[in-house]
Protein backbone atom coordinates (compact mmCIF):
# COMPACT_ATOMS: atom_id res chain seq x y z
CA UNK A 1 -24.21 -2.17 19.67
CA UNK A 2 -21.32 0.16 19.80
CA UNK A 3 -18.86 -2.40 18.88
CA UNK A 4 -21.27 -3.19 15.68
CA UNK A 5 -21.18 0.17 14.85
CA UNK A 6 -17.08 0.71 14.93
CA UNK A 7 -16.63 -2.19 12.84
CA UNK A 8 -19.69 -1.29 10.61
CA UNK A 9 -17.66 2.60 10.01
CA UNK A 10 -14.21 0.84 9.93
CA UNK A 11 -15.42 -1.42 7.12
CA UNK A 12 -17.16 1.28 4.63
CA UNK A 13 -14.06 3.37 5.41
CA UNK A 14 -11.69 0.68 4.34
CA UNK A 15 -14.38 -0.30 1.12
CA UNK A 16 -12.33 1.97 -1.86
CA UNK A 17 -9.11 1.23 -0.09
CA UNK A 18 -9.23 -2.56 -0.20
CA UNK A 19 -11.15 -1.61 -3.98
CA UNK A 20 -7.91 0.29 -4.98
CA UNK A 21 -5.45 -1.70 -3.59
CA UNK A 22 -5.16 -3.78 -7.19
CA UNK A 23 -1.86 -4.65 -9.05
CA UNK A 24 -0.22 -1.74 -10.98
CA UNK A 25 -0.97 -1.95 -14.13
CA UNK A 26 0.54 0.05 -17.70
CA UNK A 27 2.35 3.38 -17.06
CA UNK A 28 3.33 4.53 -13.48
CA UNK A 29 5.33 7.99 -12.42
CA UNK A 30 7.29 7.97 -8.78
CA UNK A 31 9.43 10.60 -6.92
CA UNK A 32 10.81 10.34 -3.89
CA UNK A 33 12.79 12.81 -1.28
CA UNK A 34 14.42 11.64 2.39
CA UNK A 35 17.88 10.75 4.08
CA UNK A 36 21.00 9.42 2.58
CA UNK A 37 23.80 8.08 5.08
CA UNK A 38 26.85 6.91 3.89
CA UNK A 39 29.44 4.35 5.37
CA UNK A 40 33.09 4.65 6.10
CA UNK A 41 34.66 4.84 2.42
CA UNK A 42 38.32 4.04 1.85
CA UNK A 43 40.73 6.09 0.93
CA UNK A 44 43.16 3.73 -0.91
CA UNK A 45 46.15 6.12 -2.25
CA UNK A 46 46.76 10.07 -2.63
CA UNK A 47 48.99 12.82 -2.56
CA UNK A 48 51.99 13.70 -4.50
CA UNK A 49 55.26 13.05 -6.65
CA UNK A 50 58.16 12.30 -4.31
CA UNK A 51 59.97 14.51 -6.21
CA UNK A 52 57.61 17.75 -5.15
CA UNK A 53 59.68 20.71 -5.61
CA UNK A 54 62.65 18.96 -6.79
CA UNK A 55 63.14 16.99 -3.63
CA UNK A 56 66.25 15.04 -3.20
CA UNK A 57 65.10 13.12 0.07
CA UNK A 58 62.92 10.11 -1.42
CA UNK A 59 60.58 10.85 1.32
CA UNK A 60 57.06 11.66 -0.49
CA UNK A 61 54.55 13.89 0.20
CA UNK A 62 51.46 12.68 1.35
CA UNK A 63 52.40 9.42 -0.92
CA UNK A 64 51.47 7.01 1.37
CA UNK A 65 48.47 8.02 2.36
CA UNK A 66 45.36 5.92 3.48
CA UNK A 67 42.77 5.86 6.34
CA UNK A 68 39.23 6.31 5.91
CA UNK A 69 36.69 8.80 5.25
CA UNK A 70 34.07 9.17 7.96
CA UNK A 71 30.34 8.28 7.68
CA UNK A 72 27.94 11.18 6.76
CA UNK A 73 24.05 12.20 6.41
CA UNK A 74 23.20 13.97 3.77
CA UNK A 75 20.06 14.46 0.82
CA UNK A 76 18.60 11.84 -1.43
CA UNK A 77 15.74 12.87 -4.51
CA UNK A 78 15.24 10.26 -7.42
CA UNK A 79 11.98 9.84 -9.96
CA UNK A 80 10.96 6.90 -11.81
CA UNK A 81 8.48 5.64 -14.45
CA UNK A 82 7.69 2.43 -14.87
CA UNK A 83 5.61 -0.20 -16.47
CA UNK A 84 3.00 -2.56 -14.11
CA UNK A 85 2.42 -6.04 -15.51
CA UNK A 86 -0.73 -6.58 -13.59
CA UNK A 87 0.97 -9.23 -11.58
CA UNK A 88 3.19 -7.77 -9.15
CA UNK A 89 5.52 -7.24 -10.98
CA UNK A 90 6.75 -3.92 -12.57
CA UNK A 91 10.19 -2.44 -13.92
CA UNK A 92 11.05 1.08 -13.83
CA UNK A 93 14.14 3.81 -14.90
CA UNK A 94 15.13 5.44 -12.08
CA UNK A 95 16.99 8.79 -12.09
CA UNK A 96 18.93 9.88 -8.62
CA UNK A 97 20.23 12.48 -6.89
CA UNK A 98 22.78 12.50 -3.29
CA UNK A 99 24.52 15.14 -1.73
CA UNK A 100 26.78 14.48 1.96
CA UNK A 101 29.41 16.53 3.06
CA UNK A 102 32.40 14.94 5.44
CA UNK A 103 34.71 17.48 7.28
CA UNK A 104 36.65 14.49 8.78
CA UNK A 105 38.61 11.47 8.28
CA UNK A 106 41.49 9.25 9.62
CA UNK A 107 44.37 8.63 7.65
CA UNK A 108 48.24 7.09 8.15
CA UNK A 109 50.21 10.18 6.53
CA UNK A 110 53.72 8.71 6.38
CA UNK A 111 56.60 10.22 8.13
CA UNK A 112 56.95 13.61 6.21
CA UNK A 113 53.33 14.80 7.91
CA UNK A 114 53.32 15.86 11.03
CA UNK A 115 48.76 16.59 10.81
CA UNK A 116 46.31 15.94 8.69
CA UNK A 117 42.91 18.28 8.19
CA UNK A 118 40.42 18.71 5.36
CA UNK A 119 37.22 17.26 4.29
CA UNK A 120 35.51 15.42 1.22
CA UNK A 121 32.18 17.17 -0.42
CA UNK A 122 30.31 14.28 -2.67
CA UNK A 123 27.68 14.44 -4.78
CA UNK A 124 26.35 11.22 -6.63
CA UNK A 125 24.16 11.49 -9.48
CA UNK A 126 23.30 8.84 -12.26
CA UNK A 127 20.57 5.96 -13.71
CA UNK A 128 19.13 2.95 -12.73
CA UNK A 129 17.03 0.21 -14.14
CA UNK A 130 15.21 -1.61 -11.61
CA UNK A 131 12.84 -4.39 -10.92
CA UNK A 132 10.31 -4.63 -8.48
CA UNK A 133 7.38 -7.17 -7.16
CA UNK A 134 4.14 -5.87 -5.18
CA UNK A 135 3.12 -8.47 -2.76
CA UNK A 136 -1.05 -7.56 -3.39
CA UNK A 137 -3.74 -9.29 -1.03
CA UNK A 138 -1.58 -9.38 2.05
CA UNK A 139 -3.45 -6.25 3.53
CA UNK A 140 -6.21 -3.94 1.89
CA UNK A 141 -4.44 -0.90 3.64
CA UNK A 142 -0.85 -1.22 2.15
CA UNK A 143 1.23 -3.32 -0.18
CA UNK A 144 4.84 -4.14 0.78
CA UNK A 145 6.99 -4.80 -2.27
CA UNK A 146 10.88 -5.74 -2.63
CA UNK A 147 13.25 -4.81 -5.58
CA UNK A 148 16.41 -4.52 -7.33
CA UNK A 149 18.57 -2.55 -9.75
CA UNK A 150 21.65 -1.86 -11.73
CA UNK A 151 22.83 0.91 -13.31
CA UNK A 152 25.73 3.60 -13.45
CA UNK A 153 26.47 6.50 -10.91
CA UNK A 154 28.31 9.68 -11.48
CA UNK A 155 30.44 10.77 -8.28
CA UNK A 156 31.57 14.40 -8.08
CA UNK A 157 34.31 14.98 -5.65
CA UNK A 158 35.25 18.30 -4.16
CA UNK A 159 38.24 17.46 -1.55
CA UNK A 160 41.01 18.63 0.38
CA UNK A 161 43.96 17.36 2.41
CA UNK A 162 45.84 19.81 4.04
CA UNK A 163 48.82 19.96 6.82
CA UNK A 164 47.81 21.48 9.51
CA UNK A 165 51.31 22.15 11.37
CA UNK A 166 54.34 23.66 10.49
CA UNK A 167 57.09 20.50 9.26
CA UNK A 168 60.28 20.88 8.36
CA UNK A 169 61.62 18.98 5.32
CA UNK A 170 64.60 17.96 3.59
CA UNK A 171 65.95 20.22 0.98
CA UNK A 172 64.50 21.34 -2.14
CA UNK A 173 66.05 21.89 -4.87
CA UNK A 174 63.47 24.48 -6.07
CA UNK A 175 64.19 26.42 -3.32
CA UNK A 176 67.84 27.06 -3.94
CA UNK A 177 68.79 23.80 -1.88
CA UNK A 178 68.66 24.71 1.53
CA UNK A 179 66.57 23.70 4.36
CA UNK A 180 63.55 25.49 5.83
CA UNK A 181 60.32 25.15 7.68
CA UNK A 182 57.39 25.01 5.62
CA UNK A 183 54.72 26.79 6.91
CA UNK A 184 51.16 25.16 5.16
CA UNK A 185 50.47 22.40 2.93
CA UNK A 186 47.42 21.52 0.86
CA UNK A 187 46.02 19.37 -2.17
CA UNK A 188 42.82 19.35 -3.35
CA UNK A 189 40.48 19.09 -6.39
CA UNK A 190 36.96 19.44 -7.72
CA UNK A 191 36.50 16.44 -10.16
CA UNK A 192 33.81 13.66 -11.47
CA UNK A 193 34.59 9.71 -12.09
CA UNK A 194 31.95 6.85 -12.47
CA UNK A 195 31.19 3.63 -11.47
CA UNK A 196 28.96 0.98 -12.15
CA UNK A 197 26.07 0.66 -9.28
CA UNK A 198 23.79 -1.93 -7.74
CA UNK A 199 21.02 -1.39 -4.95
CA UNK A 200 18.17 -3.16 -3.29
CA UNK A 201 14.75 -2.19 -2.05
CA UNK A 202 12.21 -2.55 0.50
CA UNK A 203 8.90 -0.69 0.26
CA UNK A 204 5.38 -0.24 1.10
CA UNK A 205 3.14 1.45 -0.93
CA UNK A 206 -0.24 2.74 0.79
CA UNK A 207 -3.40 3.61 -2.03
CA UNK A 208 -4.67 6.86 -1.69
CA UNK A 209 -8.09 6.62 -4.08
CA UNK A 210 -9.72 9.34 -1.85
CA UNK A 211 -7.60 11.93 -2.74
CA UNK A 212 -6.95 10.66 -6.35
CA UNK A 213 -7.79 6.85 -7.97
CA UNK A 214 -4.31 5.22 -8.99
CA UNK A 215 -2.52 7.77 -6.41
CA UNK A 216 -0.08 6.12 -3.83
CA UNK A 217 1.96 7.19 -0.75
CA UNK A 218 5.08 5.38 -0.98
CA UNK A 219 8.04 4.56 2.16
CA UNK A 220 11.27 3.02 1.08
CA UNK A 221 14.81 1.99 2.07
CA UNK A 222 17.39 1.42 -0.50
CA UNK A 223 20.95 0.29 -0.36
CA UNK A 224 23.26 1.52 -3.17
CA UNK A 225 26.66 0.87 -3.49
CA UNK A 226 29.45 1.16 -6.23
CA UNK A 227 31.87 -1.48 -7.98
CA UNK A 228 35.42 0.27 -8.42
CA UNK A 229 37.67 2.30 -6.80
CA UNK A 230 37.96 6.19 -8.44
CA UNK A 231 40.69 8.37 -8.95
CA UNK A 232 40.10 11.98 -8.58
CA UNK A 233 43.34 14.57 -9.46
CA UNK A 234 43.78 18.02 -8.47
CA UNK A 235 46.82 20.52 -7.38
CA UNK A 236 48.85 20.50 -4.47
CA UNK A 237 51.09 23.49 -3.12
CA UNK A 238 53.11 24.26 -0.49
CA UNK A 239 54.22 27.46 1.07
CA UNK A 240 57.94 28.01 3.09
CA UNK A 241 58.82 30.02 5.60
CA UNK A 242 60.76 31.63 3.54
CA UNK A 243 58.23 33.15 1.36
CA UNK A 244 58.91 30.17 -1.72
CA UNK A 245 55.61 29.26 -3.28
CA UNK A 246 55.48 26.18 -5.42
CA UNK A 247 52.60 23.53 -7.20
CA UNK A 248 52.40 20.40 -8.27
CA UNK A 249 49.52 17.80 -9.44
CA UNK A 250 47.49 15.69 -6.85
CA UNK A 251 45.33 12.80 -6.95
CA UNK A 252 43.44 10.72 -4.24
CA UNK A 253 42.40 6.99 -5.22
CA UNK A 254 38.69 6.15 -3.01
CA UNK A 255 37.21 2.52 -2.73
CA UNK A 256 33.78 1.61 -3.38
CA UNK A 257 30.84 3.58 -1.99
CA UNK A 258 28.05 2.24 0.34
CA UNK A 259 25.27 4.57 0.91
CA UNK A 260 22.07 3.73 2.75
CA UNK A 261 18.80 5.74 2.26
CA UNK A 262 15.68 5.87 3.36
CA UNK A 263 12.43 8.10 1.26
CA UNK A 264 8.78 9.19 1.18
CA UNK A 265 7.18 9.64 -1.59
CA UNK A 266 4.78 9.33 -4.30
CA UNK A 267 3.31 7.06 -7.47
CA UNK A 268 0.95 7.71 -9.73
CA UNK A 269 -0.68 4.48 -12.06
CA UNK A 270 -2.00 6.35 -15.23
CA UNK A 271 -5.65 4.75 -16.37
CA UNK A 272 -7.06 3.88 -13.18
CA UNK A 273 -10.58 4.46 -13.46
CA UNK A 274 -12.57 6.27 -10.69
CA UNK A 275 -14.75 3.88 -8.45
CA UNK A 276 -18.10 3.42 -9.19
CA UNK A 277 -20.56 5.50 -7.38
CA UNK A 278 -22.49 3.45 -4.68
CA UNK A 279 -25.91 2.36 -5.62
CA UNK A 280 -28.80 4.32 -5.04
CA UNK A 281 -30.93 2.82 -2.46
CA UNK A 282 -33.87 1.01 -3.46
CA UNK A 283 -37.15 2.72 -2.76
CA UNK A 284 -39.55 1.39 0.47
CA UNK A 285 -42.15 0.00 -1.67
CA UNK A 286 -45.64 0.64 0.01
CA UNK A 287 -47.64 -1.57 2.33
CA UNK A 288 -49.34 -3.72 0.09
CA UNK A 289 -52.54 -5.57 1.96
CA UNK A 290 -52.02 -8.68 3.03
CA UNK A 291 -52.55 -11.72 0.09
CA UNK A 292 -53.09 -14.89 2.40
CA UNK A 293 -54.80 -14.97 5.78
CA UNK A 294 -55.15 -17.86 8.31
CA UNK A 295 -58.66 -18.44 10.29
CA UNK A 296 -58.41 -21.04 12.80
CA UNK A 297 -60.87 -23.67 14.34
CA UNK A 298 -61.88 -25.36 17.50
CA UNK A 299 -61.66 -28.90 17.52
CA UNK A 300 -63.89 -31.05 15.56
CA UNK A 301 -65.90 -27.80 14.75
CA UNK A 302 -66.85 -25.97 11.56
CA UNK A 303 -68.41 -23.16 13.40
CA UNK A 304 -66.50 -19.54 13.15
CA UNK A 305 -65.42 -17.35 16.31
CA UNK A 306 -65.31 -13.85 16.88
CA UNK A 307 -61.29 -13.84 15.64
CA UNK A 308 -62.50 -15.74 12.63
CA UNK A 309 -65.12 -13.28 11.38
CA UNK A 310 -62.66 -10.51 12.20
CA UNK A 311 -59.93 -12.11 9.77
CA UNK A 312 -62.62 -12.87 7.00
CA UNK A 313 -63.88 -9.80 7.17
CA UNK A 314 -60.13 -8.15 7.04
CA UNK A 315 -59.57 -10.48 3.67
CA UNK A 316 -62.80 -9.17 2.73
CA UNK A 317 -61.89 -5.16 2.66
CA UNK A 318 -58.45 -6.08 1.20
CA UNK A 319 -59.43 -7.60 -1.71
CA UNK A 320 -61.30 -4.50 -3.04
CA UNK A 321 -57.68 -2.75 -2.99
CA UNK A 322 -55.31 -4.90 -5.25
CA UNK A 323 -56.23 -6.82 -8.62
CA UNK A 324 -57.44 -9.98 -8.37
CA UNK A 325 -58.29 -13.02 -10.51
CA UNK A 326 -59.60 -15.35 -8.01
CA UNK A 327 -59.77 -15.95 -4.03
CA UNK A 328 -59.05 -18.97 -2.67
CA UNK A 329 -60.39 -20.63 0.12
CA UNK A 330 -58.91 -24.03 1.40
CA UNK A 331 -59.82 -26.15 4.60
CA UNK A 332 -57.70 -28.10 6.70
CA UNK A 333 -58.05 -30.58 9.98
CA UNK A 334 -55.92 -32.02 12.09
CA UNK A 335 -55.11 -35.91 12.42
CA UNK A 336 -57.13 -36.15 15.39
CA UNK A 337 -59.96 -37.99 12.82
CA UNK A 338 -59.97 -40.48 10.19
CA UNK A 339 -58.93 -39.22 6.84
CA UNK A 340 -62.44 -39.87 5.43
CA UNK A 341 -64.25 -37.85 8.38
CA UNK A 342 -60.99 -35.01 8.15
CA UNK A 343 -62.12 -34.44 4.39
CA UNK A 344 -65.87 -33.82 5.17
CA UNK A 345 -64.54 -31.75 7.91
CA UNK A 346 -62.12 -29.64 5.61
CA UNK A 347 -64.90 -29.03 2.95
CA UNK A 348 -67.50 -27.89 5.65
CA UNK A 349 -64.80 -25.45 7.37
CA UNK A 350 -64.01 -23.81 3.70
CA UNK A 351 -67.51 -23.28 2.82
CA UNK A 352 -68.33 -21.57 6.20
CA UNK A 353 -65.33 -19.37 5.46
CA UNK A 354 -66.83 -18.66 2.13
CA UNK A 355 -70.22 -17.88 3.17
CA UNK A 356 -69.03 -15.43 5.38
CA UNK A 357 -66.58 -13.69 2.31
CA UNK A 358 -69.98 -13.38 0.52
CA UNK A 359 -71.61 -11.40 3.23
CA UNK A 360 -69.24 -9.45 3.49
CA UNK A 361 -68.83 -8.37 -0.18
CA UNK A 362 -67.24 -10.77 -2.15
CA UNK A 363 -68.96 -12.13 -5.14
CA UNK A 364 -69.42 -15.77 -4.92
CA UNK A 365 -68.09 -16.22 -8.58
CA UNK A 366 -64.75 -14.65 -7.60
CA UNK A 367 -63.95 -17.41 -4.90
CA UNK A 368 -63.08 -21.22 -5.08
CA UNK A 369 -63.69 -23.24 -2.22
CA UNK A 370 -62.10 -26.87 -1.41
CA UNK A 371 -60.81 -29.53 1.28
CA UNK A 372 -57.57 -30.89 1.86
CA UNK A 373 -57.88 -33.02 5.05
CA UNK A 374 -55.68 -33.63 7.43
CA UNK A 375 -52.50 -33.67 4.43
CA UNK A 376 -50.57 -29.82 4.13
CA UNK A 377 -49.82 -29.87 8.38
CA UNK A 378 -48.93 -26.49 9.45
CA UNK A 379 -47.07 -28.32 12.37
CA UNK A 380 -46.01 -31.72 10.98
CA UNK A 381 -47.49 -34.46 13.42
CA UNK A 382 -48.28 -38.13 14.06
CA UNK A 383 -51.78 -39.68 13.50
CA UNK A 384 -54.01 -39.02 16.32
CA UNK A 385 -52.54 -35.39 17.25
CA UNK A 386 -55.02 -32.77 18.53
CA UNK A 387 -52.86 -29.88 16.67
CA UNK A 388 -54.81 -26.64 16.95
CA UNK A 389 -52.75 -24.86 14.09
CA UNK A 390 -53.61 -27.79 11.83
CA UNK A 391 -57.58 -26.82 12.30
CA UNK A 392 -57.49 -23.90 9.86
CA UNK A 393 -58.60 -22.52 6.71
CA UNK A 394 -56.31 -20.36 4.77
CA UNK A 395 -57.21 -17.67 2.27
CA UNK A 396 -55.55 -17.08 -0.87
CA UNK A 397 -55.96 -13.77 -2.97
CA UNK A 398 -54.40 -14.29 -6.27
């Protein structure tokens, strides 16, 4: 009985779930907050001119450099509307936010660096169109779905490289020609370059109808990375032991960028109508008197019993409560006898039962008397059968 009863609360508790959970259809909003972690990204070229303060040596400064920026975790917000075809499948315009901050990297310097220090601040911003199919009917509590997009990605840079021990370099011409240690060294910039992007998706939306019809909790993972490499410039400047200041234009080329991110959030389907309020239950109706009553015989008799009167009498009182057109009163054997001595026996067995409705009240024009035999069995038998349920009369209050 328990067990009944769990399954019994589980089901009317999942009832406007599995209702709700129903292809998205026409106009939909989304947002979405949660982690974005991004992989190693390449840093392909940076630094500057060889000839950096008039240098005579051919050696650049940081002109060779490469190595990699580190992995980071960071923010990721986006919103989205979109259109539900009813089907599954739905298309939206996404709009995306992603902030990570890296204070380390590794990097091949050249020969003119003797440490490297600094850190990359990156903020991605941009559009995407994407495409998306609900999987509906695997599950009435959530609907997985899968997507993809294109689109373009704005990608702000704020970095620095900087030398974090004292070198000593060639000569520089700027600096009257002679040698000298020089005592810190740092580029850097604050600039924005683009990229065309592409990402994938993997979701599950769960239906929230009793908080709001058409409202939906969503959980997703998205992969978004960029086509091209980006150049960002900047300034670089160096300052000698000697007190000589000098500048000079930077630039650092990055590879692609692979960022991994995973949201909550929600979606809204505009036009999703409220479900319908459970029907009222149906009223008891009241105990209406009985309409057909049974009186049994002993065999080969036509005589009532005690029971019998007590049954004909009970048929008797109830037919002064409903509205009647006629009372019906129809005799039955068994197959104990021959059919022509079962008829006889039928007929004599009604009209006892309908003698016995006139005594007690019932006017003799109201009821129709008749014998059937041993045909209509209440238990179906061979020929021959003492059946006691077969030896009956039954009445009939129309």
């Amino acid at each position: 009985m328990q067990l009944r009863s769990a399954l019994l609360a589980a089901t009317m508790l999942a009832t406007p779930i599995v209702a709700s959970a129903q292809p998205v259809t026409g106009l939909y909003v989304g947002a979405g907050v949660g982690v974005n972690i991004t992989q190693q990204e390449n840093i392909k070229r940076g630094g500057v001119p060889t000839t950096f303060f008039g240098s005579t040596s051919g050696v650049p400064i940081f002109g060779n450099l490469n190595g990699q920026i580190k992995g980071s975790t960071g923010f990721v917000g986006l919103a989205s509307v979109g259109w539900g075809f009813g089907n599954g499948l739905r298309a939206e315009v996404e709009g995306d936010y992603r902030n990570n901050k890296n204070n380390g990297f590794t990097t091949n310097a050249g020969n003119s660096i003797n440490a490297i220090g600094g850190g990359f601040t990156e903020q991605k911003y941009g559009a995407m169109v994407n495409v998306l199919y609900d999987f509906n009917g695997l599950t009435p509590w959530f609907v997985p779905y899968l997507g993809a997009g294109v689109g373009y990605q704005w990608i702000a840079e704020k970095w620095n490289l900087r030398n974090n021990l004292p070198f000593t370099t060639p000569t520089f011409a700027g600096f009257g020609g002679s040698t000298f240690g020089v005592g810190n060294f740092n580029a850097g910039g604050n600039t924005t370059e683009g990229s065309f992007a592409y990402q994938a998706i993997v979701g599950a939306a769960f239906p929230l109808p009793m908080v709001v019809p058409g409202l939906a909790a969503t959980a997703e993972y998205r992969f978004l990375g960029t086509t091209s490499n980006r150049t960002y410039t900047g300034q670089a400047f160096a300052t000698s032991t000697a007190g000589r200041f000098a500048t000079t234009p930077a630039s650092v080329t990055l590879g692609p960028s692979y960022n991994h991110s995973v949201l909550v959030g929600l979606r809204y389907n505009f036009g999703v109508a409220p479900p319908p309020p459970p029907p009222a239950p149906a009223p008891v109706p009241a105990q209406a008197p009985a309409r057909s009553y049974l009186v049994f015989f002993d065999w080969d008799k036509a005589t009532l019993t005690d029971r019998a009167r007590q049954i004909i009498r009970e048929a008797a009182d109830n037919s002064t409560r409903v509205q009647y057109t006629r009372i019906e009163v129809n005799g039955y054997t068994d197959t104990s006898g021959t059919p022509k001595y079962n008829m006889g026996l039928s007929i004599r067995r009604a009209n006892a039962v309908k003698a016995e409705l006139i005594k007690d009240g019932v006017p003799a024009n109201a009821i129709t008397a008749q014998g059937f035999g041993d045909t209509h069995l209440l238990v179906p038998t061979g020929p021959g059968v003492r059946e006691p349920q077969n030896r009956r009369v039954e009445i009939i209050i129309r």
